[in-house]
N, C-alpha and C. Protein backbone atom coordinates (compact mmCIF):
# COMPACT_ATOMS: atom_id res chain seq x y z
N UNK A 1 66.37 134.23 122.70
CA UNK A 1 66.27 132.78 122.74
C UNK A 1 67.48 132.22 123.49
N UNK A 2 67.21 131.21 124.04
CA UNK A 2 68.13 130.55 125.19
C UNK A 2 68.78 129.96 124.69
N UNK A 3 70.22 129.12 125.02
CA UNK A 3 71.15 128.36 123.96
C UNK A 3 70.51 127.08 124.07
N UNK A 4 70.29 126.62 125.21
CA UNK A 4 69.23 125.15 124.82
C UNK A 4 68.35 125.26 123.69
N UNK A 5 67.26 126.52 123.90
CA UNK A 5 66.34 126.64 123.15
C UNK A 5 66.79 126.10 121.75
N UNK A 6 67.61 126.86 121.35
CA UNK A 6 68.36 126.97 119.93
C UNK A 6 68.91 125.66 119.68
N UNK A 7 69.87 124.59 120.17
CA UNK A 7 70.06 123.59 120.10
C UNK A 7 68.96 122.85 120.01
N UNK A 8 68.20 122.78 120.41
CA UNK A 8 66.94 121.79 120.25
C UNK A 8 66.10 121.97 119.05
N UNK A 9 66.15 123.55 118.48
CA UNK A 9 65.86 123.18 117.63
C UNK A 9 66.32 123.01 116.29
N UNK A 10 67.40 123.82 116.37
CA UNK A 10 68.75 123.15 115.42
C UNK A 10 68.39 121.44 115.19
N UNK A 11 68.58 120.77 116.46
CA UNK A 11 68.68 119.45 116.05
C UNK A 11 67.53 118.81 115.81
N UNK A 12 66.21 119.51 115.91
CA UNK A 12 65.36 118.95 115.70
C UNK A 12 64.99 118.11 114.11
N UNK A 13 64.73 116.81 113.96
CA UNK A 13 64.31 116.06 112.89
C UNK A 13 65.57 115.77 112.33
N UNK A 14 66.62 115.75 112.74
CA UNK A 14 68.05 115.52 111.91
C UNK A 14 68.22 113.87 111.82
N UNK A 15 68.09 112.99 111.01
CA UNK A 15 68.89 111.85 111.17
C UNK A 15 69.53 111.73 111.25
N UNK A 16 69.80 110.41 111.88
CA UNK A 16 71.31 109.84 112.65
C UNK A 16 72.21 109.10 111.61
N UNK A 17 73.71 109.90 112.22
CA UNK A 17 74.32 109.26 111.43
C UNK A 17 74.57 107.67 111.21
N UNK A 18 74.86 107.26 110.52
CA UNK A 18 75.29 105.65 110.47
C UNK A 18 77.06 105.64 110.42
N UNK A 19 77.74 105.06 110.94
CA UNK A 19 78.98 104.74 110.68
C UNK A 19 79.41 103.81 109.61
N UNK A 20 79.94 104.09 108.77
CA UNK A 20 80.14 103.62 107.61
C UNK A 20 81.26 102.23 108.02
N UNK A 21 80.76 101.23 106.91
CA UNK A 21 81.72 99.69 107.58
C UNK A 21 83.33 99.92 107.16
N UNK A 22 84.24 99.61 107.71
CA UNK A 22 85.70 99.43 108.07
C UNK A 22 85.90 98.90 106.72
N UNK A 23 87.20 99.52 106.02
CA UNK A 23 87.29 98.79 104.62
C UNK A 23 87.78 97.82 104.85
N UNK A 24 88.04 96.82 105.48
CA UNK A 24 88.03 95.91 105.49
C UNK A 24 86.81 94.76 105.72
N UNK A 25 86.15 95.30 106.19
CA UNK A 25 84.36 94.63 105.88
C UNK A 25 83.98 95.19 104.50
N UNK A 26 84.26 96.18 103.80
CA UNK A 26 83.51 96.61 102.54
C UNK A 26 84.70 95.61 101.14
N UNK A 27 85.81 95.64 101.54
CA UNK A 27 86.48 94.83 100.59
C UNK A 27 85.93 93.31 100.65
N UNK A 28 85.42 92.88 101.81
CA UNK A 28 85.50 91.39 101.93
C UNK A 28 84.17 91.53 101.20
N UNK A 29 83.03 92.39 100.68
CA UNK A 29 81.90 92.55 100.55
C UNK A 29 82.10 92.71 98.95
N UNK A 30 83.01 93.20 98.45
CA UNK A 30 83.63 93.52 97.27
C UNK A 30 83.68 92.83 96.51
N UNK A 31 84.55 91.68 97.22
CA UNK A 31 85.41 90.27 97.13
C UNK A 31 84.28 89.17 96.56
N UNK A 32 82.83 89.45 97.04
CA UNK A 32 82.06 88.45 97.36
C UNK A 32 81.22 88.59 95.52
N UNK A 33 81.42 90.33 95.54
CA UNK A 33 80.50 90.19 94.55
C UNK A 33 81.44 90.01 93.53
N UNK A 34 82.88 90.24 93.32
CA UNK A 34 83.63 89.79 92.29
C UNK A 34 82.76 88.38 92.08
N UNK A 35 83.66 87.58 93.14
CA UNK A 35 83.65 86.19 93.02
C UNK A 35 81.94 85.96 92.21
N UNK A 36 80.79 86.09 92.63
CA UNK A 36 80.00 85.50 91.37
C UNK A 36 79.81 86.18 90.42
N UNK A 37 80.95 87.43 90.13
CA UNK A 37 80.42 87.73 88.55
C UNK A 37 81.62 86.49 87.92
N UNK A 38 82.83 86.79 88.45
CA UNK A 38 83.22 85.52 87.93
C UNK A 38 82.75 84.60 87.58
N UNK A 39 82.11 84.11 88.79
CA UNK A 39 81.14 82.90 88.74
C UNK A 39 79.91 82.72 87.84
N UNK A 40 79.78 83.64 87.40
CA UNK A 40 78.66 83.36 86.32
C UNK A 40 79.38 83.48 84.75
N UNK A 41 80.55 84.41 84.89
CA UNK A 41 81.04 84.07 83.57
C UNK A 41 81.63 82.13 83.54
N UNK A 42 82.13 82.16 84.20
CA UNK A 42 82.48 80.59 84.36
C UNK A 42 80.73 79.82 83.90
N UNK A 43 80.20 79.76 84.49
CA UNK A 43 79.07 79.19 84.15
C UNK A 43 78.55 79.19 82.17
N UNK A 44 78.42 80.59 82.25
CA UNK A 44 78.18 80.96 80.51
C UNK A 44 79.62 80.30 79.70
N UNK A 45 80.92 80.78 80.25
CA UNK A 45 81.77 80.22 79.21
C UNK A 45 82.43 78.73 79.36
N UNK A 46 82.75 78.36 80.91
CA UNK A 46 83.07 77.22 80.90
C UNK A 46 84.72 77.23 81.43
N UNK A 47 84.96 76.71 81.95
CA UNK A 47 86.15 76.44 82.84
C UNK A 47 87.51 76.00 81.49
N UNK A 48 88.62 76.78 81.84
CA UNK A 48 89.39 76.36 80.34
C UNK A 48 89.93 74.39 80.24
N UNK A 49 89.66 74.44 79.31
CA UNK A 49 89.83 72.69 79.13
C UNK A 49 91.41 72.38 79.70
N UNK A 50 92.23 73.53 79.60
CA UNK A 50 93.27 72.47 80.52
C UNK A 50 93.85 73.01 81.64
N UNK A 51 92.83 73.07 81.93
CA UNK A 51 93.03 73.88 84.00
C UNK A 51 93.76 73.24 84.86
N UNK A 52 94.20 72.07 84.81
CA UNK A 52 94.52 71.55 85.43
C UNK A 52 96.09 71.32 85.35
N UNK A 53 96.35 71.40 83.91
CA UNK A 53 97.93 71.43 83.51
C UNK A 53 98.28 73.11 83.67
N UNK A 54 97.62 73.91 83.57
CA UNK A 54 97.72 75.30 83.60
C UNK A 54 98.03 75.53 84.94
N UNK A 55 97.64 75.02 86.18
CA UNK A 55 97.79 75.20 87.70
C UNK A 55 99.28 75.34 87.76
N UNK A 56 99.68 73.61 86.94
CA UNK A 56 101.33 73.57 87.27
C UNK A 56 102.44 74.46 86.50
N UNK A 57 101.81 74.79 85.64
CA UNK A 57 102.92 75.65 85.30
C UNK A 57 103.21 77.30 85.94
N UNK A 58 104.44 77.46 85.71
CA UNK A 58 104.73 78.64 86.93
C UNK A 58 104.23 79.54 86.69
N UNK A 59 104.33 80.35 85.28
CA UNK A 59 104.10 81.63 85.14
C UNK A 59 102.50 82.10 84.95
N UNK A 60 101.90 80.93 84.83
CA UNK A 60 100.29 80.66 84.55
C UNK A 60 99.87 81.02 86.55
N UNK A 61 100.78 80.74 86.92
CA UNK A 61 100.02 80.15 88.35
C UNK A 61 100.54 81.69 89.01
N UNK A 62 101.70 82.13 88.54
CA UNK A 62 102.12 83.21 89.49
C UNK A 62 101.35 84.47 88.50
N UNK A 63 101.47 84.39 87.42
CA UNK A 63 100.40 85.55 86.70
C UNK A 63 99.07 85.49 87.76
N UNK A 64 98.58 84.62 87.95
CA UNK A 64 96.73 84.51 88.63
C UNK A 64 97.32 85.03 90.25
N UNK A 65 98.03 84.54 90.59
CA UNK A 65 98.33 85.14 91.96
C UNK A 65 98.28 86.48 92.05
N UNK A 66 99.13 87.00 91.21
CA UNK A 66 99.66 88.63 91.15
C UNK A 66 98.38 89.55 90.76
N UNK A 67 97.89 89.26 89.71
CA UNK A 67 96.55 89.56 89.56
C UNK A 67 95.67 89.65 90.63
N UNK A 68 95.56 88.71 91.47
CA UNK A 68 94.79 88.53 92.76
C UNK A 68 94.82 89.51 93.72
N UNK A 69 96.65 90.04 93.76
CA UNK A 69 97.14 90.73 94.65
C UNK A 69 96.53 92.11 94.11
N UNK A 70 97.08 92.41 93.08
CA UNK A 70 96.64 93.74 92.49
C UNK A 70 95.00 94.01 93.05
N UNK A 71 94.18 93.19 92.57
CA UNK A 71 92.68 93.17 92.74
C UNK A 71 92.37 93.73 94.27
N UNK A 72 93.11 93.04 95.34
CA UNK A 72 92.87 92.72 96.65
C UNK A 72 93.28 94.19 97.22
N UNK A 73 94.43 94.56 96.53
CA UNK A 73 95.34 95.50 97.04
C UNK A 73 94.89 97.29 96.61
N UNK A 74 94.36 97.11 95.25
CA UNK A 74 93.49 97.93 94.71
C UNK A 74 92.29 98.47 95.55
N UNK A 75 91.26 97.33 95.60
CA UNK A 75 90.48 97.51 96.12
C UNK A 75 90.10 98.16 97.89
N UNK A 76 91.60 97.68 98.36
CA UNK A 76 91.36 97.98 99.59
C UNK A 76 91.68 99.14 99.89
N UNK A 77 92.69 99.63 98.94
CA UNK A 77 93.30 101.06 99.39
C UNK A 77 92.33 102.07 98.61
N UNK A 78 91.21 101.76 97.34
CA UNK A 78 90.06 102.45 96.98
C UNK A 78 88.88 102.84 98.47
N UNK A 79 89.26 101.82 99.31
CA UNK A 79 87.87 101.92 100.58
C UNK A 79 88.25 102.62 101.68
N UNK A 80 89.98 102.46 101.52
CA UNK A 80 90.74 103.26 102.44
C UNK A 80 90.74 105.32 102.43
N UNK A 81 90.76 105.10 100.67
CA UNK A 81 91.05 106.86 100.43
C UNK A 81 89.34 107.36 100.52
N UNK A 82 88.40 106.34 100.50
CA UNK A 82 86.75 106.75 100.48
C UNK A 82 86.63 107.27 101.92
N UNK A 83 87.25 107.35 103.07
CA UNK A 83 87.01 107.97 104.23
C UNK A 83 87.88 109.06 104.20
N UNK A 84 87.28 110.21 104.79
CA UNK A 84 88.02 111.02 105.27
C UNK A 84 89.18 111.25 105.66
N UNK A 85 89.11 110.79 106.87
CA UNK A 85 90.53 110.80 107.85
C UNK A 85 91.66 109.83 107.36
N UNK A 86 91.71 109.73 105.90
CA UNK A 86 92.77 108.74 105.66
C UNK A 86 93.82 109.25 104.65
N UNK A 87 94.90 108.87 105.35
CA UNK A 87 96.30 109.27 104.60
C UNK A 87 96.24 109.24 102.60
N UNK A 88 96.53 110.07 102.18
CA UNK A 88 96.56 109.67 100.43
C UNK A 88 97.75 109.01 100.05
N UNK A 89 98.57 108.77 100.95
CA UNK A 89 99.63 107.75 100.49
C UNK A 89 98.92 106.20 100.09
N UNK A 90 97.55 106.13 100.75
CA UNK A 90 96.98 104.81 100.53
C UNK A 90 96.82 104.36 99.11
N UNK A 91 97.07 105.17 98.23
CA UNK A 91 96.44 105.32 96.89
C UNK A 91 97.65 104.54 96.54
N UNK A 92 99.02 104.38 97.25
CA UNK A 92 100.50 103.72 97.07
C UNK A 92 100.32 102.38 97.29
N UNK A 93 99.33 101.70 98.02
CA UNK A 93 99.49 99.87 98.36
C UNK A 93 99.14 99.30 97.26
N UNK A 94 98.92 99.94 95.99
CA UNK A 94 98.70 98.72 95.00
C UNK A 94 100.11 98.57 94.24
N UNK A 95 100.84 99.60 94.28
CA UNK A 95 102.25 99.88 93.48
C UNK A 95 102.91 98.70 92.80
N UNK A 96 103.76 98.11 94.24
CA UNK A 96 104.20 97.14 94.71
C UNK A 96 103.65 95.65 94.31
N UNK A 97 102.53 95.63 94.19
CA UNK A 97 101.01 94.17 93.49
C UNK A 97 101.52 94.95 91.86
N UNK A 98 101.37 95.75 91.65
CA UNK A 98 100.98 96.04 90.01
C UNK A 98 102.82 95.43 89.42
N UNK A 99 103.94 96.24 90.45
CA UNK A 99 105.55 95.55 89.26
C UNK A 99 105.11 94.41 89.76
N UNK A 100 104.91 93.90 90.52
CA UNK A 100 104.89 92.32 90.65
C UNK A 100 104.36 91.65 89.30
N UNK A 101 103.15 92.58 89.04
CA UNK A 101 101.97 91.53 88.04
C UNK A 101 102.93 91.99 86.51
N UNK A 102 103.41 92.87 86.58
CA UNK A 102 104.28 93.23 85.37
C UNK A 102 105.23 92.55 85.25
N UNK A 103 106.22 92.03 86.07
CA UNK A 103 107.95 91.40 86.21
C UNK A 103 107.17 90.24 86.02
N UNK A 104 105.83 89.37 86.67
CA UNK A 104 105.83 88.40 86.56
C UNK A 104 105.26 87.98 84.90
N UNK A 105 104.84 88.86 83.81
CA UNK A 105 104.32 88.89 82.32
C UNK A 105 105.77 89.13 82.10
N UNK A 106 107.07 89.86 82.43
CA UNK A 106 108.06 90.39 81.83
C UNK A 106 108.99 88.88 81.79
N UNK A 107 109.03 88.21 82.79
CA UNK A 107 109.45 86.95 83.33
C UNK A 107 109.08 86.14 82.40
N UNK A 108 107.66 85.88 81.97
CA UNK A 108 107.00 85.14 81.19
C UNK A 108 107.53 85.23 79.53
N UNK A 109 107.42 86.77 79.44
CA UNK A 109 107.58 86.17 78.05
C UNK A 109 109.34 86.28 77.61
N UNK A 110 110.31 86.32 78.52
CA UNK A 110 111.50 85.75 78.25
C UNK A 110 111.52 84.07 78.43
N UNK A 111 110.92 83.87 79.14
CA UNK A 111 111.19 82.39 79.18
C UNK A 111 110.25 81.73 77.72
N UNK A 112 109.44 82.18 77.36
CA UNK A 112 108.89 82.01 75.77
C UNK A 112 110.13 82.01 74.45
N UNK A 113 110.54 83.22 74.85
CA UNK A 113 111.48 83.79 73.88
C UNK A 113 112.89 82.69 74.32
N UNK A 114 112.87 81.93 75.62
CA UNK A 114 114.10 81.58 75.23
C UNK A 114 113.65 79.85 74.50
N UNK A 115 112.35 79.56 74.96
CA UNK A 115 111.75 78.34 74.43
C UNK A 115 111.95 78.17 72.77
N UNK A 116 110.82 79.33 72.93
CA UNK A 116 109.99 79.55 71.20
C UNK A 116 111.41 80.19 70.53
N UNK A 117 112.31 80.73 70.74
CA UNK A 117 112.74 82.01 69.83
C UNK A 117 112.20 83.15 69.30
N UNK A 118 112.14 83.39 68.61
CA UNK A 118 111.74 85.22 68.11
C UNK A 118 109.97 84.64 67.52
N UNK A 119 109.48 83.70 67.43
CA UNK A 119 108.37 82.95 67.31
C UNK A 119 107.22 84.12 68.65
N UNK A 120 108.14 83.56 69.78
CA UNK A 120 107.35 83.85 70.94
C UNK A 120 106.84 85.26 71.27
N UNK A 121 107.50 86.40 70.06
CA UNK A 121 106.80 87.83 69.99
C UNK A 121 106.02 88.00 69.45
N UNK A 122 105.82 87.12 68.29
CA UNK A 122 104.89 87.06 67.26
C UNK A 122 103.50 87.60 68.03
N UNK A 123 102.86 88.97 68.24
CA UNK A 123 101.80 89.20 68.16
C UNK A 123 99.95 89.29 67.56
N UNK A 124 99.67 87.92 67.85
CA UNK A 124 97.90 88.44 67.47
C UNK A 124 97.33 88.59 67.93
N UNK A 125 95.76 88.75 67.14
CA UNK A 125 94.88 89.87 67.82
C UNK A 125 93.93 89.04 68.55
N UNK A 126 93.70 89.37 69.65
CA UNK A 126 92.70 88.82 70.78
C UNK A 126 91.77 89.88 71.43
N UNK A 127 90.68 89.96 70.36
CA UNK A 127 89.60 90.98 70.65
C UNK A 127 88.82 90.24 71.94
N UNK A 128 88.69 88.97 71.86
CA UNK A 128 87.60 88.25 72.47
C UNK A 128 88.24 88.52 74.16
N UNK A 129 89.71 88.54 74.35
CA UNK A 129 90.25 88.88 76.01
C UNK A 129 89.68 90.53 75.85
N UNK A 130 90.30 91.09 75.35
CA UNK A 130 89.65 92.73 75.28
C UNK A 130 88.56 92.96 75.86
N UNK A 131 87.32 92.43 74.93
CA UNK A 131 86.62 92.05 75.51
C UNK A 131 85.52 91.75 76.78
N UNK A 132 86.49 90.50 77.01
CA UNK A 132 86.14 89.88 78.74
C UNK A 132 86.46 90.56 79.46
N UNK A 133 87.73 90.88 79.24
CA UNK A 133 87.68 92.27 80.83
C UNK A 133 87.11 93.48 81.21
N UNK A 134 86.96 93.91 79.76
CA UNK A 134 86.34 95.45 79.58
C UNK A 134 84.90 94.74 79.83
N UNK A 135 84.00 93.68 79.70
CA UNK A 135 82.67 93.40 79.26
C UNK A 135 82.52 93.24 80.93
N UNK A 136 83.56 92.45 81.63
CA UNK A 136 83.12 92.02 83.28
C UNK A 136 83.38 93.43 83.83
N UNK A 137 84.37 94.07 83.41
CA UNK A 137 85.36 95.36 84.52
C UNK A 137 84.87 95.88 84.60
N UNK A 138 83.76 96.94 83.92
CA UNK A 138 82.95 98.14 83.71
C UNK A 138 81.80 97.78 85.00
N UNK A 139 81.15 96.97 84.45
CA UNK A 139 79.75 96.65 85.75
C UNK A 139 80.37 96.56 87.27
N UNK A 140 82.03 95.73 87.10
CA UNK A 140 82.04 95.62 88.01
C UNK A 140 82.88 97.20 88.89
N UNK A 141 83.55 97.87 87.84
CA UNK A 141 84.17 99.33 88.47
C UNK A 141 82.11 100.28 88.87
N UNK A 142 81.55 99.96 88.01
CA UNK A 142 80.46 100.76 88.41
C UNK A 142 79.49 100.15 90.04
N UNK A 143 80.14 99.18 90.25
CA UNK A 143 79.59 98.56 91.63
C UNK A 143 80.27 99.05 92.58
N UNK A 144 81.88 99.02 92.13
CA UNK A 144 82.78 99.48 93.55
C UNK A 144 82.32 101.28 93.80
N UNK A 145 82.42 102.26 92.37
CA UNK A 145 82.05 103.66 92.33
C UNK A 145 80.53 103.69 93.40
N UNK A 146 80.09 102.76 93.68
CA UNK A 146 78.45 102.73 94.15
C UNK A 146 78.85 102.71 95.87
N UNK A 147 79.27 101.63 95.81
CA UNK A 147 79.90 101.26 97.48
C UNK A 147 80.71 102.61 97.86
N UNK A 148 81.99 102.92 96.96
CA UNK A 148 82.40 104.34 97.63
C UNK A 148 81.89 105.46 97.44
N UNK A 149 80.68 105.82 96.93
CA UNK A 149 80.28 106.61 96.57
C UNK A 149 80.16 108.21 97.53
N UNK A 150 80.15 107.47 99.08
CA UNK A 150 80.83 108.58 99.96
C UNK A 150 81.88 109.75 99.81
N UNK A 151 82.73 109.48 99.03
CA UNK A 151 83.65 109.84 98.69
C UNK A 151 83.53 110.82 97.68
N UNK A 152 82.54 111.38 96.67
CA UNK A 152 82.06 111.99 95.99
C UNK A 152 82.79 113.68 96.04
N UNK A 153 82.54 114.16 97.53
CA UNK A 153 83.24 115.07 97.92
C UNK A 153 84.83 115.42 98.33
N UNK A 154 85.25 114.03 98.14
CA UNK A 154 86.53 113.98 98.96
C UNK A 154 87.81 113.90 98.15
N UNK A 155 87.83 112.91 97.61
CA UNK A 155 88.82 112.14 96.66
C UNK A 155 88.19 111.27 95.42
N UNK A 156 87.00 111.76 94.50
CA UNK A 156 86.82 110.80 93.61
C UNK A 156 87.14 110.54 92.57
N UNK A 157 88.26 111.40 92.13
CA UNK A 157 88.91 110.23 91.02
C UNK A 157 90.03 109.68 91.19
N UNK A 158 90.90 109.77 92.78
CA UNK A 158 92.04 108.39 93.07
C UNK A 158 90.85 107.48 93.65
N UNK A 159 90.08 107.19 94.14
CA UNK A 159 88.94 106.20 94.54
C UNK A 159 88.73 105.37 93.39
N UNK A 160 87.98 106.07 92.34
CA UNK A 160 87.21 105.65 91.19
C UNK A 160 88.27 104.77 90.31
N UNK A 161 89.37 105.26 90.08
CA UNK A 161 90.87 105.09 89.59
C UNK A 161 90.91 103.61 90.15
N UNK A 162 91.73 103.42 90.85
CA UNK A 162 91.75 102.22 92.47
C UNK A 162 90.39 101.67 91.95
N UNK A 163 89.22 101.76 92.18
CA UNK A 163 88.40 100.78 91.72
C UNK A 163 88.39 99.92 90.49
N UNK A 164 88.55 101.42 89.44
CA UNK A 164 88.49 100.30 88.14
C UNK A 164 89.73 99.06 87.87
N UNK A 165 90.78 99.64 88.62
CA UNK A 165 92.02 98.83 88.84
C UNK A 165 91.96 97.74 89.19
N UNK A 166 90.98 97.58 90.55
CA UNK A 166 90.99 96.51 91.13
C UNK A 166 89.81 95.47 90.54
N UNK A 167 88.77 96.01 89.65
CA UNK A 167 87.53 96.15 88.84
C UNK A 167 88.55 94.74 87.82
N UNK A 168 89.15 95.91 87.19
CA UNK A 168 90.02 95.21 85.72
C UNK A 168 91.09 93.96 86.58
N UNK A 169 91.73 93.66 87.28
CA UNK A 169 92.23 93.05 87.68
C UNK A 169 91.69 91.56 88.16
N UNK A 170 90.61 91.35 88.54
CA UNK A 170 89.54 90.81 88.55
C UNK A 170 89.10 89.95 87.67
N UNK A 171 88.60 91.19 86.65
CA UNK A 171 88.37 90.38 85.60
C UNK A 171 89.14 89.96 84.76
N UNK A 172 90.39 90.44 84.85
CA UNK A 172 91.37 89.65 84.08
C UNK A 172 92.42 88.15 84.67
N UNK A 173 91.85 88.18 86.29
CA UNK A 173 92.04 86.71 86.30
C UNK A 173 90.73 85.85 85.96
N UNK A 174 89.91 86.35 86.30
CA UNK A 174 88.47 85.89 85.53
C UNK A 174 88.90 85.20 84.15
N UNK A 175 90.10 86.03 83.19
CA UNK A 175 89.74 85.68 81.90
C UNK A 175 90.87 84.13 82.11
N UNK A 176 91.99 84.21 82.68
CA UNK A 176 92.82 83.28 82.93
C UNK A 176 92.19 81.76 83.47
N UNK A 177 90.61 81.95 83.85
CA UNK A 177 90.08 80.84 84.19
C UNK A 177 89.54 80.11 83.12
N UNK A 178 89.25 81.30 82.00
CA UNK A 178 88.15 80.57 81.19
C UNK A 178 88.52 80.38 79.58
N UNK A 179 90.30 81.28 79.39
CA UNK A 179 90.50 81.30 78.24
C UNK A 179 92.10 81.10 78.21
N UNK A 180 92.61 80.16 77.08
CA UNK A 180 93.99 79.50 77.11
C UNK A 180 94.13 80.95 76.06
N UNK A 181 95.56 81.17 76.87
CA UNK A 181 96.11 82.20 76.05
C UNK A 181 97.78 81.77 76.53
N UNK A 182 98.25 81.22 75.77
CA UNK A 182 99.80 80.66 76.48
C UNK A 182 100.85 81.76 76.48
N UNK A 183 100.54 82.53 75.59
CA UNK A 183 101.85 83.44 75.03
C UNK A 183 102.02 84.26 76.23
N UNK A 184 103.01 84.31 76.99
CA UNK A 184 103.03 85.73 77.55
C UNK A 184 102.91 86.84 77.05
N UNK A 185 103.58 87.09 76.06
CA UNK A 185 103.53 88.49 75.02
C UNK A 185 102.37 88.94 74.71
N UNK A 186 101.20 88.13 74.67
CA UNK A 186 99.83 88.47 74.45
C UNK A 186 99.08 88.77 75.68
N UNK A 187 99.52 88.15 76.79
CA UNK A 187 98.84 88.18 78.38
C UNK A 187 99.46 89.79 78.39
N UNK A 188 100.60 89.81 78.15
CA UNK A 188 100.98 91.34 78.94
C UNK A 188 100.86 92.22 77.88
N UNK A 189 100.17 92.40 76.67
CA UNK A 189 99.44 93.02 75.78
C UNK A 189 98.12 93.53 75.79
N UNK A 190 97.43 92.26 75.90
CA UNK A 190 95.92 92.69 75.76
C UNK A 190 95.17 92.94 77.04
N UNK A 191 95.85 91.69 77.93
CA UNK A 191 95.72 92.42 79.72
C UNK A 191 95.43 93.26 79.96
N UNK A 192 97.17 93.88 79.50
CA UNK A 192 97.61 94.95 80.04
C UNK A 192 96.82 96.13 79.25
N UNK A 193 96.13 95.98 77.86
CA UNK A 193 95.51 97.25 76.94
C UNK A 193 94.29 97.25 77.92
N UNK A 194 93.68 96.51 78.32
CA UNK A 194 92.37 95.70 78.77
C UNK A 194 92.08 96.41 79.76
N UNK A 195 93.14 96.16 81.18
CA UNK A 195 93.19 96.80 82.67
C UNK A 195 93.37 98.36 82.70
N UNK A 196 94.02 99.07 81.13
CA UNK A 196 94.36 100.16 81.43
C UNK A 196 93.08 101.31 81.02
N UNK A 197 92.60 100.47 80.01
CA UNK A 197 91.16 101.30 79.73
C UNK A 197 90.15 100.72 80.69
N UNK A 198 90.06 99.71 81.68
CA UNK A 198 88.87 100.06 82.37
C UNK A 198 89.36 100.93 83.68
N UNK A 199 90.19 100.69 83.93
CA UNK A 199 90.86 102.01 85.24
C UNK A 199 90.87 103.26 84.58
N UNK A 200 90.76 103.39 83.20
CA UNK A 200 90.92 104.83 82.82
C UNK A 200 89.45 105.38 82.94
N UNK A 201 88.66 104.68 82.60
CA UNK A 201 87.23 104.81 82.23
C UNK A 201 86.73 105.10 83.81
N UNK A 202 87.27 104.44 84.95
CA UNK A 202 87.01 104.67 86.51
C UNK A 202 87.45 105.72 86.60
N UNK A 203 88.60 106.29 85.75
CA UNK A 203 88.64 107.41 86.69
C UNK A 203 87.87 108.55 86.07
N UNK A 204 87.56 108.59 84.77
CA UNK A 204 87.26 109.80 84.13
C UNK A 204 85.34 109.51 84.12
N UNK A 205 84.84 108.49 84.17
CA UNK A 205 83.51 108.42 84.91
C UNK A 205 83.14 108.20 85.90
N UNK A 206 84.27 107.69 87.02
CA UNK A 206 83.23 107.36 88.26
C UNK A 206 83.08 108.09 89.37
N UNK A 207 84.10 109.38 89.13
CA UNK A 207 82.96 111.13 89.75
C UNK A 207 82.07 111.09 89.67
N UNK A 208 81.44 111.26 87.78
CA UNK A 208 80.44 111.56 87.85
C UNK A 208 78.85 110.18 88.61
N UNK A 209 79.32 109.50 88.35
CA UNK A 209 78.47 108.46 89.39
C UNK A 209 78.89 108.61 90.40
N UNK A 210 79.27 108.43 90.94
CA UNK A 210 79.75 109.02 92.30
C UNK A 210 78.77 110.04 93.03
N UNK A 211 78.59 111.34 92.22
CA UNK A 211 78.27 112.69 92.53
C UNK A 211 76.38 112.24 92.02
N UNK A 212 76.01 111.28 91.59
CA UNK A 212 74.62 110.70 91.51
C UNK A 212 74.41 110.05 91.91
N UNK A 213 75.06 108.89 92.47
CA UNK A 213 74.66 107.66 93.35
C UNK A 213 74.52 108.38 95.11
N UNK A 214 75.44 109.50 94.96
CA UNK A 214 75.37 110.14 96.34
C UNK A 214 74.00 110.80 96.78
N UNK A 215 73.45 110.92 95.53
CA UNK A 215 72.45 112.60 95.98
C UNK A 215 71.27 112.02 96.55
């Protein structure tokens, strides 16, 4: 047999590949579906009654920022490690967003403590934030595991990881829209219990979706 011969039919009936979109088109795609799960929790729960005094204050306003960053920063370097040819240092651009979102809760609840006094540690229990993030984060880490699901073979549990991160991050400014929680000590508590079990849960399930959404 001739080497044409053989090539032709090697390639015969093979589909074509598709080029997979630039993570930066798949984050902005990401971004979109955050925004109406948000948007529908807002709808069901309702915008917090004092949103508007909450804007001005600092640590309210720079907590939602940092959060944002984490989310943004998460997510992008999850779409980054889903290709091949990409450096694993990427799995490093959320680092930098995450002390931020920490110094800026660490920030917070000294300035409580120098308000309130020893008042301002006083810890309770806020199942209902728990909750909201774990209740939005999960659907939404199992959407991002879907989008990278390429990745199955490559890198899927710093991917899956990075998703639920950016998943939980999300929804935990989600919760800052819809629920007054003043204390810092409680934001960087239950947040923080909140964001760490749905990134944990990304990483130790979203192989295995991953390795089924692929097949």
């Amino acid at each position: 047999m001739r080497t044409e011969e053989l090539i032709t039919q090697l390639s015969r009936g093979l589909k074509p590949v598709h080029r997979l979109p630039s993570p930066l088109a798949m984050l902005g795609l990401w971004c979109l579906f955050c925004a109406g799960v948000i948007g529908a929790a807002l709808l069901v729960s309702g915008l917090r009654a004092d949103f508007a005094a909450w804007l001005m204050d600092g640590f309210d306003l720079y907590h939602l920022m940092s959060a944002a960053l984490v989310a943004l920063t998460a997510g992008y370097a999850a779409f980054q490690l889903a290709l091949p040819d990409r450096d694993q240092r990427w799995a490093l651009l959320p680092v930098p967003a995450v002390v931020g979102w920490l110094v800026t809760m660490g920030w917070g609840c000294l300035e409580d403590l120098a308000r309130l006094g020893p008042e301002a540690l006083q810890l309770g229990i806020s199942l209902p934030c728990l909750g909201f993030i774990i209740g939005l984060g999960v659907p939404m880490t199992v959407a991002i595991v879907f989008l990278t699901r390429h990745a199955a073979l490559l890198r899927p549990v710093p991917v899956a990881a990075l998703g639920g991160l950016s998943a939980a991050a999300f929804a935990s400014l989600g919760l800052t829209l819809v629920h007054e929680l003043n204390a810092a000590v409680m934001v960087l508590v239950w947040h923080g219990i909140a964001v760490l079990v749905v990134t944990a849960l990304g990483a130790l399930a979203g192989p295995l979706l991953m390795q089924r959404a692929a097949v």
